[in-house]
Protein backbone atom coordinates (compact mmCIF):
# COMPACT_ATOMS: atom_id res chain seq x y z
CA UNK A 1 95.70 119.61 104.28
CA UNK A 2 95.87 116.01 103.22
CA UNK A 3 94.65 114.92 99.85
CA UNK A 4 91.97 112.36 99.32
CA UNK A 5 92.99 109.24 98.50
CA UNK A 6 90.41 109.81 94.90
CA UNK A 7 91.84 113.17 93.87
CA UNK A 8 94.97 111.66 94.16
CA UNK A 9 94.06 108.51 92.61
CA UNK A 10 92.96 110.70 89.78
CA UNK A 11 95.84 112.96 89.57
CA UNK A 12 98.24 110.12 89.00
CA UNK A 13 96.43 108.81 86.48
CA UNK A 14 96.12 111.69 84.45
CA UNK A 15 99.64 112.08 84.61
CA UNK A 16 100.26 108.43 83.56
CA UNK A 17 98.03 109.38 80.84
CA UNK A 18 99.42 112.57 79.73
CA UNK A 19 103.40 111.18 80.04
CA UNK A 20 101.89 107.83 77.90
CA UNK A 21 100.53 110.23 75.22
CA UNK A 22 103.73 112.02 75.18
CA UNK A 23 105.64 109.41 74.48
CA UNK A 24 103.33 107.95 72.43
CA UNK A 25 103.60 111.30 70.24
CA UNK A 26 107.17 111.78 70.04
CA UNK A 27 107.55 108.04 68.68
CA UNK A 28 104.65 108.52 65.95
CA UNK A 29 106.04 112.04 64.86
CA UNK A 30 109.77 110.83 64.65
CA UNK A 31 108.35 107.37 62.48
CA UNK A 32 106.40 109.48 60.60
CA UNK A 33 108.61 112.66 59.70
CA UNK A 34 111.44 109.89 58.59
CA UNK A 35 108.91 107.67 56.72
CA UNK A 36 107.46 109.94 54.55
CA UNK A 37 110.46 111.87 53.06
CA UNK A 38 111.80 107.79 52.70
CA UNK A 39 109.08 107.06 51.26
CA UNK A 40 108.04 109.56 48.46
CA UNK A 41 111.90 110.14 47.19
CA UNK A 42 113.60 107.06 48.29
CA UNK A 43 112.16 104.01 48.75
CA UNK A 44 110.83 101.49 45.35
CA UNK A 45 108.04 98.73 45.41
CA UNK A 46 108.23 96.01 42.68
CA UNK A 47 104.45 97.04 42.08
CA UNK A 48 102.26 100.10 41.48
CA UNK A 49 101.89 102.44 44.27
CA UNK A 50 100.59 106.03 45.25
CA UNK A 51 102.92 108.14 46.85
CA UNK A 52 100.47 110.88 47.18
CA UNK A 53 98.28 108.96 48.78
CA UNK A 54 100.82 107.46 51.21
CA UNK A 55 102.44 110.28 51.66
CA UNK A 56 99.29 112.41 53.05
CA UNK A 57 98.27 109.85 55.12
CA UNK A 58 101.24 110.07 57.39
CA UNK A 59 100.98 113.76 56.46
CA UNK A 60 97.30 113.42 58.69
CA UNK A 61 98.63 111.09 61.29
CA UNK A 62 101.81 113.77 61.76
CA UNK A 63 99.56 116.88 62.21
CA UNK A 64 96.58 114.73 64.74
CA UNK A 65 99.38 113.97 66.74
CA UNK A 66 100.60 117.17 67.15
CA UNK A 67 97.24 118.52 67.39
CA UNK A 68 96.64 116.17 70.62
CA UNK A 69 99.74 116.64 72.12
CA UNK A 70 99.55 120.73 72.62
CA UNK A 71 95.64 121.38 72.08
CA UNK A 72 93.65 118.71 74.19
CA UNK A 73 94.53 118.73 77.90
CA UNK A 74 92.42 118.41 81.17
CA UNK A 75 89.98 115.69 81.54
CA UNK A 76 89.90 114.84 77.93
CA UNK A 77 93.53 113.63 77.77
CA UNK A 78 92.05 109.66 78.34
CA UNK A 79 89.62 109.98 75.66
CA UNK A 80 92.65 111.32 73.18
CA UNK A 81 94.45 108.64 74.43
CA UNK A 82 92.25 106.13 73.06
CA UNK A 83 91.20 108.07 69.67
CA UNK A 84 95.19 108.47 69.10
CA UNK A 85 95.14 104.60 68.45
CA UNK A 86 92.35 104.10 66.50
CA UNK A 87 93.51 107.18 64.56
CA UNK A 88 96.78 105.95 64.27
CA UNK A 89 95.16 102.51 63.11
CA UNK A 90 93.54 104.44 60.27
CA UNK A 91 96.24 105.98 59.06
CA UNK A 92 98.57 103.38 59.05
CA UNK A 93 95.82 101.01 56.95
CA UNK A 94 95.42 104.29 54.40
CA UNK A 95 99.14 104.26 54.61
CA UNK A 96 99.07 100.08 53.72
CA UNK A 97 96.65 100.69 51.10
CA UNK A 98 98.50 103.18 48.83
CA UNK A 99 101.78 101.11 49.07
CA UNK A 100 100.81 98.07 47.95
CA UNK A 101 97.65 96.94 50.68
CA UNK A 102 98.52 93.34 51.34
CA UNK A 103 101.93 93.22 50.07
CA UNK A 104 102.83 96.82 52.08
CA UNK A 105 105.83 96.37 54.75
CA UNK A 106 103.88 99.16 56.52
CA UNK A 107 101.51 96.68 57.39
CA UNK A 108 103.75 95.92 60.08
CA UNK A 109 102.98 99.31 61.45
CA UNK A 110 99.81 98.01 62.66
CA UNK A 111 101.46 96.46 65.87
CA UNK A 112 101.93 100.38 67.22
CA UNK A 113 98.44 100.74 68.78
CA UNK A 114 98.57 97.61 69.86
CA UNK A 115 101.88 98.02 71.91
CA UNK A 116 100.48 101.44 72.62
CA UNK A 117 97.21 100.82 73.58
CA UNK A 118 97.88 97.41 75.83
CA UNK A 119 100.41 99.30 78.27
CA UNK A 120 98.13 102.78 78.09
CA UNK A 121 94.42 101.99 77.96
CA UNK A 122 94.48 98.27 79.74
CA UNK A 123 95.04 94.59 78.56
CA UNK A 124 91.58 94.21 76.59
CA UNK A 125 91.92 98.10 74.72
CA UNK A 126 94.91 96.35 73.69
CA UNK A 127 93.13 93.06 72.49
CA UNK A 128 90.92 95.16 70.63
CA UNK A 129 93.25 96.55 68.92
CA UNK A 130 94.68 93.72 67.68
CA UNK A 131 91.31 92.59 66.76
CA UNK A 132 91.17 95.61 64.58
CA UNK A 133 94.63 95.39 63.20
CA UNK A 134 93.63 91.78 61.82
CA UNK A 135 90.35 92.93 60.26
CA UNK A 136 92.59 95.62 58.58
CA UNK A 137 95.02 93.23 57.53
CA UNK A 138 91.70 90.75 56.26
CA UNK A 139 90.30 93.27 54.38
CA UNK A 140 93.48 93.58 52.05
CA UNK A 141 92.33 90.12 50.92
CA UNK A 142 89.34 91.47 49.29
CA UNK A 143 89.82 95.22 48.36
CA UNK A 144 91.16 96.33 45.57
CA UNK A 145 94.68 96.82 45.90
CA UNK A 146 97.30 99.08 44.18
CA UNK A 147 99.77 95.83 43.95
CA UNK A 148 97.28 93.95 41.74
CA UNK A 149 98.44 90.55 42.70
CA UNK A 150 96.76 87.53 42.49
CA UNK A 151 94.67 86.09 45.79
CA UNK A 152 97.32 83.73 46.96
CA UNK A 153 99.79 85.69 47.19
CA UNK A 154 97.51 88.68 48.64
CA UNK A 155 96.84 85.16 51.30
CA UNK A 156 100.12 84.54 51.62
CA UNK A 157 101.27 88.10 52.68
CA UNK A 158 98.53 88.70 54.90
CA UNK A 159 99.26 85.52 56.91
CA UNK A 160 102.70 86.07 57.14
CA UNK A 161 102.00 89.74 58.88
CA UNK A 162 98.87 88.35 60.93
CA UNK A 163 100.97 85.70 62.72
CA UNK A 164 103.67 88.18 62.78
CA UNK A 165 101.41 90.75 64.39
CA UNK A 166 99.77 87.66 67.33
CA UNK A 167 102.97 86.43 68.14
CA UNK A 168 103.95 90.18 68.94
CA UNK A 169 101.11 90.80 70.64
CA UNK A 170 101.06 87.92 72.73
CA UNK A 171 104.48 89.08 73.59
CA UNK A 172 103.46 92.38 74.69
CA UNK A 173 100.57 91.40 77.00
CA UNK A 174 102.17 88.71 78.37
CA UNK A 175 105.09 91.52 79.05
CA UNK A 176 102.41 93.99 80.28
CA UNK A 177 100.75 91.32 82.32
CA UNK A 178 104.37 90.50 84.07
CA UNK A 179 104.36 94.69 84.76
CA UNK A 180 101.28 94.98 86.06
CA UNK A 181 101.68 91.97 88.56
CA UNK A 182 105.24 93.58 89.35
CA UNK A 183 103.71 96.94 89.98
CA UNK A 184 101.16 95.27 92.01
CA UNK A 185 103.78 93.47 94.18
CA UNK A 186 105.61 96.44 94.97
CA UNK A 187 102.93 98.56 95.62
CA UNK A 188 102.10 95.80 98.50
CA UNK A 189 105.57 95.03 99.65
CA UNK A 190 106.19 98.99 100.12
CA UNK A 191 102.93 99.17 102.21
CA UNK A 192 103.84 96.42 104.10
CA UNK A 193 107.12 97.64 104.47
CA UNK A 194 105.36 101.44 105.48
CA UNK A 195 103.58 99.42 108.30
CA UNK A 196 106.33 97.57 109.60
CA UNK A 197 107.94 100.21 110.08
CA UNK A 198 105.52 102.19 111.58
CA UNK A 199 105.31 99.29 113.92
CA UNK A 200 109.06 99.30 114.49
CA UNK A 201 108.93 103.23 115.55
CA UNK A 202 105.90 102.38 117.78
CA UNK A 203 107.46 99.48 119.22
CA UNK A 204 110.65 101.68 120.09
CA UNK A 205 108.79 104.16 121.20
CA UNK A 206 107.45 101.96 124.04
CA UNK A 207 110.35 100.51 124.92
CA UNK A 208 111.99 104.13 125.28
CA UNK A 209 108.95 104.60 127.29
CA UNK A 210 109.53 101.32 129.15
CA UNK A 211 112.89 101.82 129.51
CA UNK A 212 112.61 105.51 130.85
CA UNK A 213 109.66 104.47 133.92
CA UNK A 214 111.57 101.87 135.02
CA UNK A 215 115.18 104.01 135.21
CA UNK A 216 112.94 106.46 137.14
CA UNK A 217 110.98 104.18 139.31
CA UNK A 218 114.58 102.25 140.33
CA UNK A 219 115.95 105.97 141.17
CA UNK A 220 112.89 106.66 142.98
CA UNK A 221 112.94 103.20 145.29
CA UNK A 222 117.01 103.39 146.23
CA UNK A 223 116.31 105.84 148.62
CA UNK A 224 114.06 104.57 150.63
CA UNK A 225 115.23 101.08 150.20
CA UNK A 226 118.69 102.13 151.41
CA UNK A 227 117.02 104.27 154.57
CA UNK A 228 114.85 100.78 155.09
CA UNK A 229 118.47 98.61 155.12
CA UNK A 230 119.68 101.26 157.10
CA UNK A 231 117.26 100.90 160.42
CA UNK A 232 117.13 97.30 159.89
CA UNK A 233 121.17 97.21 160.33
CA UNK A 234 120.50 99.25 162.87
CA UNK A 235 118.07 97.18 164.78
CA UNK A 236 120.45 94.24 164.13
CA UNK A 237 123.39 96.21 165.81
CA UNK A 238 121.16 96.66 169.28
CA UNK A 239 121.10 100.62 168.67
CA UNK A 240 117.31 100.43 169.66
CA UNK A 241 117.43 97.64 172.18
CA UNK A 242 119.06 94.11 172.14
CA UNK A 243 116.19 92.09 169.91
CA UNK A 244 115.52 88.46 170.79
CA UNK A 245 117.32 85.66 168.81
CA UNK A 246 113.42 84.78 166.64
CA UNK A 247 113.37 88.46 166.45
CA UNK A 248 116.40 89.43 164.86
CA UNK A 249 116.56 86.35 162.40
CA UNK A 250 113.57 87.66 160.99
CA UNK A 251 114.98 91.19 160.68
CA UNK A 252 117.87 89.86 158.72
CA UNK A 253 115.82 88.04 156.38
CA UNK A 254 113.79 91.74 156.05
CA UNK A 255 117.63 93.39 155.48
CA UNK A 256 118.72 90.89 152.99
CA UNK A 257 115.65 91.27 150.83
CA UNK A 258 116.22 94.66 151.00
CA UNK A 259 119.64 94.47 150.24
CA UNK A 260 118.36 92.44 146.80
CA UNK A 261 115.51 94.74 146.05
CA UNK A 262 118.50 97.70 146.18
CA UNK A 263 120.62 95.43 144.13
CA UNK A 264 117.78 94.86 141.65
CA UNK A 265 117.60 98.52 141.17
CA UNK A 266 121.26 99.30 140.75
CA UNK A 267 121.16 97.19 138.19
CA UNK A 268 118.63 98.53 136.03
CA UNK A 269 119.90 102.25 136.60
CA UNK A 270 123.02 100.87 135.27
CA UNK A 271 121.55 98.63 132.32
CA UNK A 272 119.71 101.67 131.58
CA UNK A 273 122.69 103.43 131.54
CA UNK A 274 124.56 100.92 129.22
CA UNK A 275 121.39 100.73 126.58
CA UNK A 276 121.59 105.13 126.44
CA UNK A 277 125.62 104.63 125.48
CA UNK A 278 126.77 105.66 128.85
CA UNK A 279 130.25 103.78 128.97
CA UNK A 280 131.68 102.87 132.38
CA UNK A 281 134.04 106.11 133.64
CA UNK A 282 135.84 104.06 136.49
CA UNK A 283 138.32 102.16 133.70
CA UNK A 284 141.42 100.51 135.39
CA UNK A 285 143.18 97.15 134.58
CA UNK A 286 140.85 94.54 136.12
CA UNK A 287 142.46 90.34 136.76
CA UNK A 288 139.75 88.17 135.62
CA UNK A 289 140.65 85.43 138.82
CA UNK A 290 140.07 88.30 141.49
CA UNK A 291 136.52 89.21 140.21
CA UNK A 292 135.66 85.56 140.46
CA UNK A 293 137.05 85.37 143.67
CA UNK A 294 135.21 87.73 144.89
CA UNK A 295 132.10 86.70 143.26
CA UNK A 296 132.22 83.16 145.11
CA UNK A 297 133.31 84.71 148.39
CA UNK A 298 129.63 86.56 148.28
CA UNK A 299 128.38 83.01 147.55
CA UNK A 300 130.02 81.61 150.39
CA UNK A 301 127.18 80.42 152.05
CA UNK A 302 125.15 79.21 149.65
CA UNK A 303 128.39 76.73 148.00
CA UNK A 304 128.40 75.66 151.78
CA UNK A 305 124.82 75.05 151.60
CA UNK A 306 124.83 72.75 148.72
CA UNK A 307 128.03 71.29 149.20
CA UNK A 308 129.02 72.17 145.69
CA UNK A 309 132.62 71.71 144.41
CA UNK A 310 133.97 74.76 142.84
CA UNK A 311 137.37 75.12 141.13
CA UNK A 312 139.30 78.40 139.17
CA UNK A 313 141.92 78.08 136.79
CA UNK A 314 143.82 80.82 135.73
CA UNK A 315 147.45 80.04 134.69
CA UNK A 316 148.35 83.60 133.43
CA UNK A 317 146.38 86.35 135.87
CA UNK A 318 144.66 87.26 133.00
CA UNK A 319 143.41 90.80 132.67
CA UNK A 320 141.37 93.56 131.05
CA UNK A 321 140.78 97.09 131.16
CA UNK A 322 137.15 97.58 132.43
CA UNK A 323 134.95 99.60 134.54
CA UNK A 324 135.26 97.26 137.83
CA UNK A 325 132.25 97.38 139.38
CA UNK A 326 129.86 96.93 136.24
CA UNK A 327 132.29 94.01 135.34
CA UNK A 328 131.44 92.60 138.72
CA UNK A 329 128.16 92.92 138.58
CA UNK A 330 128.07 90.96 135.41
CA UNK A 331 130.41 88.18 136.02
CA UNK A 332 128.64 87.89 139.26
CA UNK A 333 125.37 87.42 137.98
CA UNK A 334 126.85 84.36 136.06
CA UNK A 335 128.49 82.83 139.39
CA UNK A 336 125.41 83.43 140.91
CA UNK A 337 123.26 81.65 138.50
CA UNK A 338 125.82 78.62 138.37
CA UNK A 339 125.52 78.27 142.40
CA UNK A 340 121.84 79.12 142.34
CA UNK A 341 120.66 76.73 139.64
CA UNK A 342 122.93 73.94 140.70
CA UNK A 343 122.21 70.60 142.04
CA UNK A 344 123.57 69.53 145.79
CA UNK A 345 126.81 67.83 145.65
CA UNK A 346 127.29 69.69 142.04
CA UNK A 347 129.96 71.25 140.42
CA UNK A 348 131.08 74.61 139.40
CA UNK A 349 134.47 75.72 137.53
CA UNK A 350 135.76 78.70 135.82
CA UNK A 351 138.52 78.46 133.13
CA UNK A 352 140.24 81.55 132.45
CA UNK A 353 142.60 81.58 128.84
CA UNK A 354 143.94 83.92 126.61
CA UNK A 355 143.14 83.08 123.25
CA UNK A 356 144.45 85.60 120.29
CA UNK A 357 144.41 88.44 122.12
CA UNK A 358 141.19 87.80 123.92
CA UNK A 359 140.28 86.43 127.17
CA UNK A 360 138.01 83.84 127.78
CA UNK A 361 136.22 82.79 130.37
CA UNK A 362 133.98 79.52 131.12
CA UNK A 363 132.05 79.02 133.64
CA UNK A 364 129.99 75.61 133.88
CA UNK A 365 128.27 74.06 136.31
CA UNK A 366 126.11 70.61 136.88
CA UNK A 367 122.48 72.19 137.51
CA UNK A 368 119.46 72.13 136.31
CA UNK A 369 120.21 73.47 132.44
CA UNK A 370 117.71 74.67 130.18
CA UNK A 371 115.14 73.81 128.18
CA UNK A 372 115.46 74.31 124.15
CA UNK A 373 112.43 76.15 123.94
CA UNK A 374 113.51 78.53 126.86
CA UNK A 375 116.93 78.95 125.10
CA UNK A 376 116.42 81.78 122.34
CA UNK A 377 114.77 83.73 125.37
CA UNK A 378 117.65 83.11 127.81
CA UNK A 379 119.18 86.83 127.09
CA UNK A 380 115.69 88.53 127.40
CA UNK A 381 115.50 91.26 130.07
CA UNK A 382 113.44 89.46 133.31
CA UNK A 383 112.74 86.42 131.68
CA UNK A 384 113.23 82.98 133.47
CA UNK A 385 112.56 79.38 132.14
CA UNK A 386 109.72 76.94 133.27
CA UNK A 387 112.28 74.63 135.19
CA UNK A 388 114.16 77.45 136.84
CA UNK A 389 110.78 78.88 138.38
CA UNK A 390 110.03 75.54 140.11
CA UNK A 391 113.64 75.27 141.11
CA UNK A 392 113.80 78.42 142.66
CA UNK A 393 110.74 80.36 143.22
CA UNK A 394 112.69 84.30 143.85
CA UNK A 395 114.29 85.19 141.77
CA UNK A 396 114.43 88.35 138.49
CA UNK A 397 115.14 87.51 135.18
CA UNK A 398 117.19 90.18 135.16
CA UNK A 399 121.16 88.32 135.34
CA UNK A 400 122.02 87.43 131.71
CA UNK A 401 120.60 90.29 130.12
CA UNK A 402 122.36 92.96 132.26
CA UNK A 403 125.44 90.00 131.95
CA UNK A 404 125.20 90.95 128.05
CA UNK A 405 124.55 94.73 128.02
CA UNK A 406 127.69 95.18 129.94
CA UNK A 407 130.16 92.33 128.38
CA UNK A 408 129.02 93.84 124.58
CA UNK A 409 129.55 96.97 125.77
CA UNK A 410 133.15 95.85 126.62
CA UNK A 411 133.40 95.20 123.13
CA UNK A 412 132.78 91.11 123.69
CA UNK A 413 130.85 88.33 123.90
CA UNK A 414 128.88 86.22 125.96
CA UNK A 415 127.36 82.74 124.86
CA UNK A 416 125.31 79.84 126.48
CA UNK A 417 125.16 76.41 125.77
CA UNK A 418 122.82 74.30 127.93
CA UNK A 419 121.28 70.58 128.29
CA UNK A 420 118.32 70.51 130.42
CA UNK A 421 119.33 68.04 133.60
CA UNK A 422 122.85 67.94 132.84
CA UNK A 423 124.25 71.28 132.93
CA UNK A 424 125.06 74.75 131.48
CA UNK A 425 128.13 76.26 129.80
CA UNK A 426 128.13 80.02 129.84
CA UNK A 427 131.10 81.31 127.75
CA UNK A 428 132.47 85.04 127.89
CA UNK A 429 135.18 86.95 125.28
CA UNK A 430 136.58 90.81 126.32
CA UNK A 431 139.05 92.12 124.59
CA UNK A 432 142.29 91.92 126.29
CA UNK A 433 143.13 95.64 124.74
CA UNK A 434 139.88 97.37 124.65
CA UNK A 435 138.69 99.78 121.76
CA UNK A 436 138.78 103.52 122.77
């Protein structure tokens, strides 16, 4: 069962609590077990001090700390939290006042609960125990200390360690600040990164979903497409009567679309194929010219149509290793958009090269183009620009993107470069040697 978001809030911060007081232990206990053997055999002050004094009140911070650390736990671990600091503050000004009060270097001690306290308890526990630490350090001016030196220098010393003490703690909540905001930062970035990619799985899954209705719808429609070419070739070839001449032109305008509808759904059971890492199994050496070839000659009528000028140039037969008919299909969508799109009285040539153990082949034409905003969408699966819809109303989408799945698949390339009115450039790279 899930946890509430509150119990775990709470959790975690108990355990940031109880980890802070930790560490906040260890560091007081090792200062203070090496300070006070330092101090009561070792160390000399140019003035009067108690070491007794001193001594036992690191003696009293050393055993409160340890008394904290293994007896307090549960909810009361905040609330120790804070009372280590002001205890600590305590100590450390007892500590001050038997060595010397304003003249003590233990004053400096005082920036502990600060540090401490800013990075445990929050940014204004931490001011107010700076606050604190100062009033200590101002009430050296005015007690009567062990060091018995005059006022100035009592003023003098005291400065010194209160600007010390600021410019430290400045330091430290500025740092802690800088933490917090960092914290904060990644604590968004990783949710937003959570989501998006919770969005990317969802958005996979539909396309997986997508993908998987329209592989089984296309399976589902060859069938009877095929059986629906079938009779109309039938009809055509008089096996159920000789049809009149209005008759039959309209049943071969019935066959062809069915011949595209069946060619339509080839191709996405074979881009479906190609997205699921199905590689072609039919692999034989394939001559780039004699794919074009046959490409046009299935364009036949619609070059005569336009009266469009096409040339091939292929000095060196160039060929790869491919599955043929997928290869067809592909390079055939490309001819097919060159004679489609075109202009009457346009142009159309393919340039075959080998270039560093690649072939290449152009294919440009003098059509319509493309616009730039329709060009990032050009490879999009049934996607078709603004100007192409008004040139020709039928018409899928369907050609560059199953052009692309099969040519990368191939282990190449394919790449466009268009001007709206003037033209289009459609560039493809296969390896000449293909990976295994």
């Amino acid at each position: 069962m899930a946890i509430p978001k509150t119990v775990q809030s709470g959790n975690q911060e108990g355990e940031l609590f109880r980890l802070g007081q930790l560490r906040y232990s260890l560091f007081v206990v090792i200062l203070t077990g090496l300070s006070a053997p330092l101090l009561y055999f070792f160390l000399e002050f140019p003035w009067a001090t108690n070491r007794t004094g001193a001594v036992l009140s690191l003696f009293v911070l050393f055993c409160y700390i340890i008394f904290a650390r293994y007896a307090v736990k549960g909810r009361w671990v905040r609330a120790v939290v804070v009372a280590d600091h002001f205890v600590t503050v305590a100590c450390v000004a007892s500590l001050a006042y038997f060595t010397g009060g304003a003249l003590s270097p233990f004053n400096f001690f005082l920036i502990i609960p600060i540090a401490f306290g800013s990075f445990l308890a929050g940014r204004k526990f931490g001011i107010a125990m700076m606050g604190i630490s100062l009033g200590v350090l101002a009430s050296f001016l005015f007690l009567p200390g062990t060091a018995g030196a005059e006022f100035s220098i009592r003023l003098a010393f005291v400065l010194s360690y209160g600007v010390l003490i600021l410019y430290l703690s400045y330091v430290l909540l500025f740092l802690r600040e800088m933490l917090v905001r960092l914290d904060r930062a990644r604590k968004i970035a990783q949710e937003r990164v959570s989501y998006l990619e919770h969005v990317t799985a969802r958005l996979k899954e539909l396309d997986e979903v997508k993908s998987e209705f329209i592989t089984r719808t296309s399976h589902q429609l060859l069938s009877p497409l095929n059986r629906i070419s079938w009779v109309l070739g039938s009809v055509l070839e008089g096996q159920f009567g000789q049809a009149q001449i209005e008759q039959k032109a309209r049943v071969e305008v019935a066959q062809k679309s069915a011949k595209d509808l069946i060619k339509l759904a080839t191709d996405l059971l074979d881009l479906g194929k190609i997205e699921e890492g199905v590689r072609g199994a039919k692999r034989e050496r394939v001559v780039l010219a004699d794919v074009v070839s046959r490409a046009l000659k299935d364009q036949e009528e619609a070059i005569r149509a336009k009266r469009l000028e096409v040339s091939v140039k292929d000095g060196k037969q160039t060929a790869v290793v491919s599955d043929v008919s997928l290869l067809s299909s592909a390079i055939g969508h490309v001819i097919d958009n060159a004679v489609r799109y075109n202009k009457k009285g346009g142009k159309v040539a393919v340039d075959i090269l080998e270039k560093e153990e690649m072939a290449v082949m152009k294919v440009s034409d003098t059509g319509i183009g493309i616009s730039e905003q329709d060009m990032p969408n050009v490879f999009k699966r049934f996607y078709r620009g603004e100007n192409a819809s008004r040139f020709v109303a039928d018409g899928t989408g369907l050609g560059l993107s199953f052009a692309k799945a099969v040519i990368e698949k191939e282990g190449g390339s394919i790449a466009l470069q268009s001007t709206e009115n003037e033209g289009t450039v459609v560039t493809i790279t296969l390896p000449i040697q293909p990976n295994p």
